[in-house]
Protein backbone atom coordinates (compact mmCIF):
# COMPACT_ATOMS: atom_id res chain seq x y z
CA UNK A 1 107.83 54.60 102.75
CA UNK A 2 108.96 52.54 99.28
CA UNK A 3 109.86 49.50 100.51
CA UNK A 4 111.93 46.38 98.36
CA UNK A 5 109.66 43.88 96.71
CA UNK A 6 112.20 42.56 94.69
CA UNK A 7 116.03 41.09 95.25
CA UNK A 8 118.16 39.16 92.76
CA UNK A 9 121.66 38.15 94.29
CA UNK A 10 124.48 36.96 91.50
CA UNK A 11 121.90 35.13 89.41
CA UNK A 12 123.87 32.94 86.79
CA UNK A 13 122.09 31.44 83.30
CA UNK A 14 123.74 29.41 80.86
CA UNK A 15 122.66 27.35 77.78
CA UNK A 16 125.79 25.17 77.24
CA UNK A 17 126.09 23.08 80.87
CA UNK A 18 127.22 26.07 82.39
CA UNK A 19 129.96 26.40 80.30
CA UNK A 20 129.36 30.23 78.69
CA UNK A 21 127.04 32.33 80.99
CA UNK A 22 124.61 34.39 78.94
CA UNK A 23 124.02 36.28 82.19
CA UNK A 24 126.51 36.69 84.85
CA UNK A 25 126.16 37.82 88.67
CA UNK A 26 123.10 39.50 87.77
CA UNK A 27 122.27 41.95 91.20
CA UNK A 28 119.93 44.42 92.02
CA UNK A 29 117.19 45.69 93.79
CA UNK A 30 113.38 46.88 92.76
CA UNK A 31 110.94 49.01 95.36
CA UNK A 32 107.56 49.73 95.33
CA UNK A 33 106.50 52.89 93.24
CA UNK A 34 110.07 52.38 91.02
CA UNK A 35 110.00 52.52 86.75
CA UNK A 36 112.95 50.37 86.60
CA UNK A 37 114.12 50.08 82.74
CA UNK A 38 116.60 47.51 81.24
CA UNK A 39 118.68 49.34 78.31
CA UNK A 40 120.62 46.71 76.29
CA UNK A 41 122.86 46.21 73.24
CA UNK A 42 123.56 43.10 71.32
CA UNK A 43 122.45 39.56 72.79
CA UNK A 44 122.22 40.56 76.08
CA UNK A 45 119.52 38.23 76.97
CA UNK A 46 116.74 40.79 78.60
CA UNK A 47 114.40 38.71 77.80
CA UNK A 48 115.24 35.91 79.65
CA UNK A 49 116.11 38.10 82.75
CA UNK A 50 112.41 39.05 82.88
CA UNK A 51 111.21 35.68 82.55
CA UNK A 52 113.60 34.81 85.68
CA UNK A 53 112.42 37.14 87.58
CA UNK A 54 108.60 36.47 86.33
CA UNK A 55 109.01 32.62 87.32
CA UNK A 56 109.16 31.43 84.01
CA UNK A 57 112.12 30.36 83.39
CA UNK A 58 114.78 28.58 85.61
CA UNK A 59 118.42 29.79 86.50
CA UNK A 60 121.45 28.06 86.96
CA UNK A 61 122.98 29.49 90.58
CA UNK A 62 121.35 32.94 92.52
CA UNK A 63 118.58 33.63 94.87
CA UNK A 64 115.50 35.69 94.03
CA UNK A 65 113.94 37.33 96.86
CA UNK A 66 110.30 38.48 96.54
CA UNK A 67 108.38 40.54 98.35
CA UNK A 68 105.11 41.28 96.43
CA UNK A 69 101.96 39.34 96.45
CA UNK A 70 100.93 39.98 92.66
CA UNK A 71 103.38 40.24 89.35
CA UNK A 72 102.08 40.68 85.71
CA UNK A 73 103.93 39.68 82.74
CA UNK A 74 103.49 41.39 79.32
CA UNK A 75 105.25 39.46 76.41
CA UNK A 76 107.40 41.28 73.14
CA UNK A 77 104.79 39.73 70.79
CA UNK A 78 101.43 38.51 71.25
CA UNK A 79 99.99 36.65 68.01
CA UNK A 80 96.59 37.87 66.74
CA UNK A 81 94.56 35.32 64.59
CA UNK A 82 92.67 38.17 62.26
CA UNK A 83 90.57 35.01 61.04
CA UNK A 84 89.04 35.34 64.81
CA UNK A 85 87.03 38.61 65.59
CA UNK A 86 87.57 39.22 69.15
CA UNK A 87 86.37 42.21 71.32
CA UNK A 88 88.80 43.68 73.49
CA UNK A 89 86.45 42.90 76.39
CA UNK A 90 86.60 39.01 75.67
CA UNK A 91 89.91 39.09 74.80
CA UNK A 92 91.07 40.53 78.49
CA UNK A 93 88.34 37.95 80.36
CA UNK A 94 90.93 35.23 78.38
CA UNK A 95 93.71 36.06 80.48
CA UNK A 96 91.62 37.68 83.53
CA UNK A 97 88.81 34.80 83.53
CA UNK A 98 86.77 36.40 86.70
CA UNK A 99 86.97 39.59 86.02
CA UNK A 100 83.22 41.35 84.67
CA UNK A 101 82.87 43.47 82.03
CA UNK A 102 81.49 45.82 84.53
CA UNK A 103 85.35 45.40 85.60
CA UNK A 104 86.72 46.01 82.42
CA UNK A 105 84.67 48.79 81.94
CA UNK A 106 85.38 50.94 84.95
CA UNK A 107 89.51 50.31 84.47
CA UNK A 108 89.22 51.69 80.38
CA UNK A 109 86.93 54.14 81.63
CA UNK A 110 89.99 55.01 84.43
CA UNK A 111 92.32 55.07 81.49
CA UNK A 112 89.90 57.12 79.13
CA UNK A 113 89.26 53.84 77.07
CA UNK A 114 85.86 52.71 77.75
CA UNK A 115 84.88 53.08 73.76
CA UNK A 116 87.77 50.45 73.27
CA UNK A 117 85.51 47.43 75.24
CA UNK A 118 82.87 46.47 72.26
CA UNK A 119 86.10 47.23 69.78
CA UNK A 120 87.17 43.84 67.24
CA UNK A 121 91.07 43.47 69.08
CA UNK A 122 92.67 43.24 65.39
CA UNK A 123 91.13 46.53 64.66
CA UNK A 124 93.29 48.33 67.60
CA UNK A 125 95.78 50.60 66.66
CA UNK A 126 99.22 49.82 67.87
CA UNK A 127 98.79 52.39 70.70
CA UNK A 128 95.26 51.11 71.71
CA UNK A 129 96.27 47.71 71.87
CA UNK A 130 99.02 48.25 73.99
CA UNK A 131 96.79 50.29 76.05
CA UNK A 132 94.61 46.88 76.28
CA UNK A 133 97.92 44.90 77.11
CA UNK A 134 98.60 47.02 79.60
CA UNK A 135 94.81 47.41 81.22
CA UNK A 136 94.26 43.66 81.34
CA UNK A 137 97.79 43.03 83.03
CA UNK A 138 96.75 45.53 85.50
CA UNK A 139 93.24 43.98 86.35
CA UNK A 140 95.03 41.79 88.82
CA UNK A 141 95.63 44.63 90.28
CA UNK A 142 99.45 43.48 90.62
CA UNK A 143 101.91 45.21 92.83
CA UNK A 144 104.86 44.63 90.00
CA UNK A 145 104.65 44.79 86.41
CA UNK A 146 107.18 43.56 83.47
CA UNK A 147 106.59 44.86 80.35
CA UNK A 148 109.07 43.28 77.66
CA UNK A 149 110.58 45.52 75.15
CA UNK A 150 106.81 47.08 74.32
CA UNK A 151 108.31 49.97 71.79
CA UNK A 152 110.09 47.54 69.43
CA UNK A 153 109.66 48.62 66.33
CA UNK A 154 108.06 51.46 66.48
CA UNK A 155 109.48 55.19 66.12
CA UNK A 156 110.24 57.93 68.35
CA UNK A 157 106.42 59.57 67.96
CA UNK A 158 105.07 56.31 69.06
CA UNK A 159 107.28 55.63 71.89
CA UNK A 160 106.43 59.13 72.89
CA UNK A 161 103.11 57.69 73.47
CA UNK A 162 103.82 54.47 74.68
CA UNK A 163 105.56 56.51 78.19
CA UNK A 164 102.25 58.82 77.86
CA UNK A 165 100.08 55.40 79.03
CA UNK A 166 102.99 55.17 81.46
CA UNK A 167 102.33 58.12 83.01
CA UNK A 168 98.79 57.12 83.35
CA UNK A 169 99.36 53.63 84.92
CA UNK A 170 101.61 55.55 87.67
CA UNK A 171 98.63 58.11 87.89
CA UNK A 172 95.85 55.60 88.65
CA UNK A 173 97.84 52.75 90.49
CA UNK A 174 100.44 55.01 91.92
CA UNK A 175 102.24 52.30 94.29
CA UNK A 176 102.92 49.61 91.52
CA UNK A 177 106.73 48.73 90.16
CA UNK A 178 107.46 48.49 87.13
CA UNK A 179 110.06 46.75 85.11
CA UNK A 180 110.48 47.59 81.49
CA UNK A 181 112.70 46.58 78.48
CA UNK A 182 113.72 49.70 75.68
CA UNK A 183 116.60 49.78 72.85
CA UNK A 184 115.82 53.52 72.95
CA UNK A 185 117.75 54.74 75.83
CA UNK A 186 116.78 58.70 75.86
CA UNK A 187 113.76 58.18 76.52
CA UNK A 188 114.53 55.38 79.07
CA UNK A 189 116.45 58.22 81.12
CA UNK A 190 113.71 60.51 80.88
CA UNK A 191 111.05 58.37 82.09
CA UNK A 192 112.79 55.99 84.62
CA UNK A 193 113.90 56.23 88.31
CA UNK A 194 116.18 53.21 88.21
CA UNK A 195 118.11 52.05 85.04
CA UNK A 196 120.25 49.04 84.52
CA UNK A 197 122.71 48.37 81.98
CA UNK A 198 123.44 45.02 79.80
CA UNK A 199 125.60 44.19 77.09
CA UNK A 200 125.87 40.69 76.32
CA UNK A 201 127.01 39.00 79.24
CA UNK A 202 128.13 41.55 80.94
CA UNK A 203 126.01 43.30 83.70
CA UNK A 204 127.00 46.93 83.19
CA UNK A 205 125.31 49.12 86.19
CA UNK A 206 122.17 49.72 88.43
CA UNK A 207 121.87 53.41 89.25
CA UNK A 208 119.51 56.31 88.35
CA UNK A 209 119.72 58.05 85.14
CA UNK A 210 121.73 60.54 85.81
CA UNK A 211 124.80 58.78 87.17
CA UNK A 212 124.47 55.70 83.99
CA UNK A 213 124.97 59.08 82.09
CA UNK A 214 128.02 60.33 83.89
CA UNK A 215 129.54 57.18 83.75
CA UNK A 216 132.19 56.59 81.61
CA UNK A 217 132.07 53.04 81.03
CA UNK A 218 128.58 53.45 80.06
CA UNK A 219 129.76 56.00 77.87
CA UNK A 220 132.41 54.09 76.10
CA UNK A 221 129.55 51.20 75.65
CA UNK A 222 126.30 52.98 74.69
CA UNK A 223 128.19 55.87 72.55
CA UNK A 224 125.81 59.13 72.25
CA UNK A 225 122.68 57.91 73.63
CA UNK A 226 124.17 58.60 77.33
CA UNK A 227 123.05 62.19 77.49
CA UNK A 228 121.11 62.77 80.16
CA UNK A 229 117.10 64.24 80.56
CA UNK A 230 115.77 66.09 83.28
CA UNK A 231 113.73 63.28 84.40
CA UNK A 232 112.80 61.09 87.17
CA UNK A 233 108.66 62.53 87.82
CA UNK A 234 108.06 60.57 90.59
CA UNK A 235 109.65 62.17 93.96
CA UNK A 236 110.60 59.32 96.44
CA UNK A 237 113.84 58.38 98.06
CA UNK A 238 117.10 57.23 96.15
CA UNK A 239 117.91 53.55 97.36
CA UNK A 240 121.39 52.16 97.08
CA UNK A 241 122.97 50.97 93.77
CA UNK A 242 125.59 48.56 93.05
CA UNK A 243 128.85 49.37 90.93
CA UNK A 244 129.79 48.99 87.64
């Protein structure tokens, strides 16, 4: 049975003295085995939502409930030094300090990677290194994952590929949330159970995919990119959602 691992009741941020909120009454839910993606427009401060609910940054008023042991946070941009040649093995023991390379081994092998572990990290393709991203914030074996706009700029054949390692993380750790960022909002309704809506300060909805697309105040806000997919692959109960 999914159970929730993750509450946020009317959390409040501002940057002026709490003057102008950049986010406002912020609530919703996340259960185990969820995709949950944030779709945004303008400065709707998704980044700083994630790094609430990650720990690392404070909020002015709210509660956040957890109910996981483990979380993993994967940054928008991680800067490479090219002048350094590090192997993607030694590069994931940074961040994951007791892990083996026996370790490392067995979860690219898992993930059909294992001739990625002797590889130099600024010779990755964009794909591959996400892939190594994703692998080393999953040696913790973490029970809820953020992953921070990952397809920025990028195109559609690469994002195509981006929710193919998706698929695999669900495949091979098949009870772990996860919470994702994406500007490109078709293939956030294909590929998500849970979707919620923000538009500068203004927290839209939290529903599945197919009611954001029915709804018209979504509509009005995110235009033609409100179609709906048939989508949704993982088959678990619907939870409540709050209103627009």
């Amino acid at each position: 049975m999914n159970k929730e691992i993750l509450k946020l009741e009317n959390i409040n941020l501002s940057y002026d003295n709490w003057k102008t909120y950049v986010l406002k009454n912020i609530s919703f839910s996340v259960f185990s085995w969820e995709v949950l993606s944030i779709i945004w427009l303008n400065w709707s401060w998704k980044s700083s939502l994630l790094k609430i609910i990650s720990g690392i940054k404070k909020f002015d008023s709210g509660i956040v409930k957890k109910s996981y042991n483990n979380l993993s946070y994967v940054p928008q941009k991680i800067n490479l030094n090219n002048s350094f040649p590090v192997l993607v093995y030694e590069f994931i023991q940074i961040y994951n300090e007791s892990s083996t390379i026996k370790e490392i081994e067995v979860l690219l092998w898992k993930f059909n990677s294992k001739e990625l572990i002797n590889k130099r990290v600024d010779k990755l393709s964009w794909w591959e290194l996400q892939k190594v991203l994703i692998i080393s914030a999953l040696l913790s074996e973490p029970d809820l994952i953020l992953l921070d706009e990952p397809t920025a700029w990028i195109d559609m054949v690469w994002e195509e590929i981006f929710y193919e390692i998706i698929k695999e993380v669900k495949e091979i750790f098949p009870k772990i949330s996860i919470i994702l960022v994406s500007h490109n909002l078709n293939l956030v309704y294909k590929n998500s159970d849970k979707v919620i809506c923000l538009h500068e300060n203004n927290f839209c909805c939290h529903w599945t995919p197919a009611q954001i697309g029915a709804n018209p105040t979504i509509k009005n806000i995110f235009s033609k990119y409100t179609t709906p997919y048939n989508h949704n692959p993982h088959s678990h109960k619907e939870h409540n959602s709050c209103d627009c």
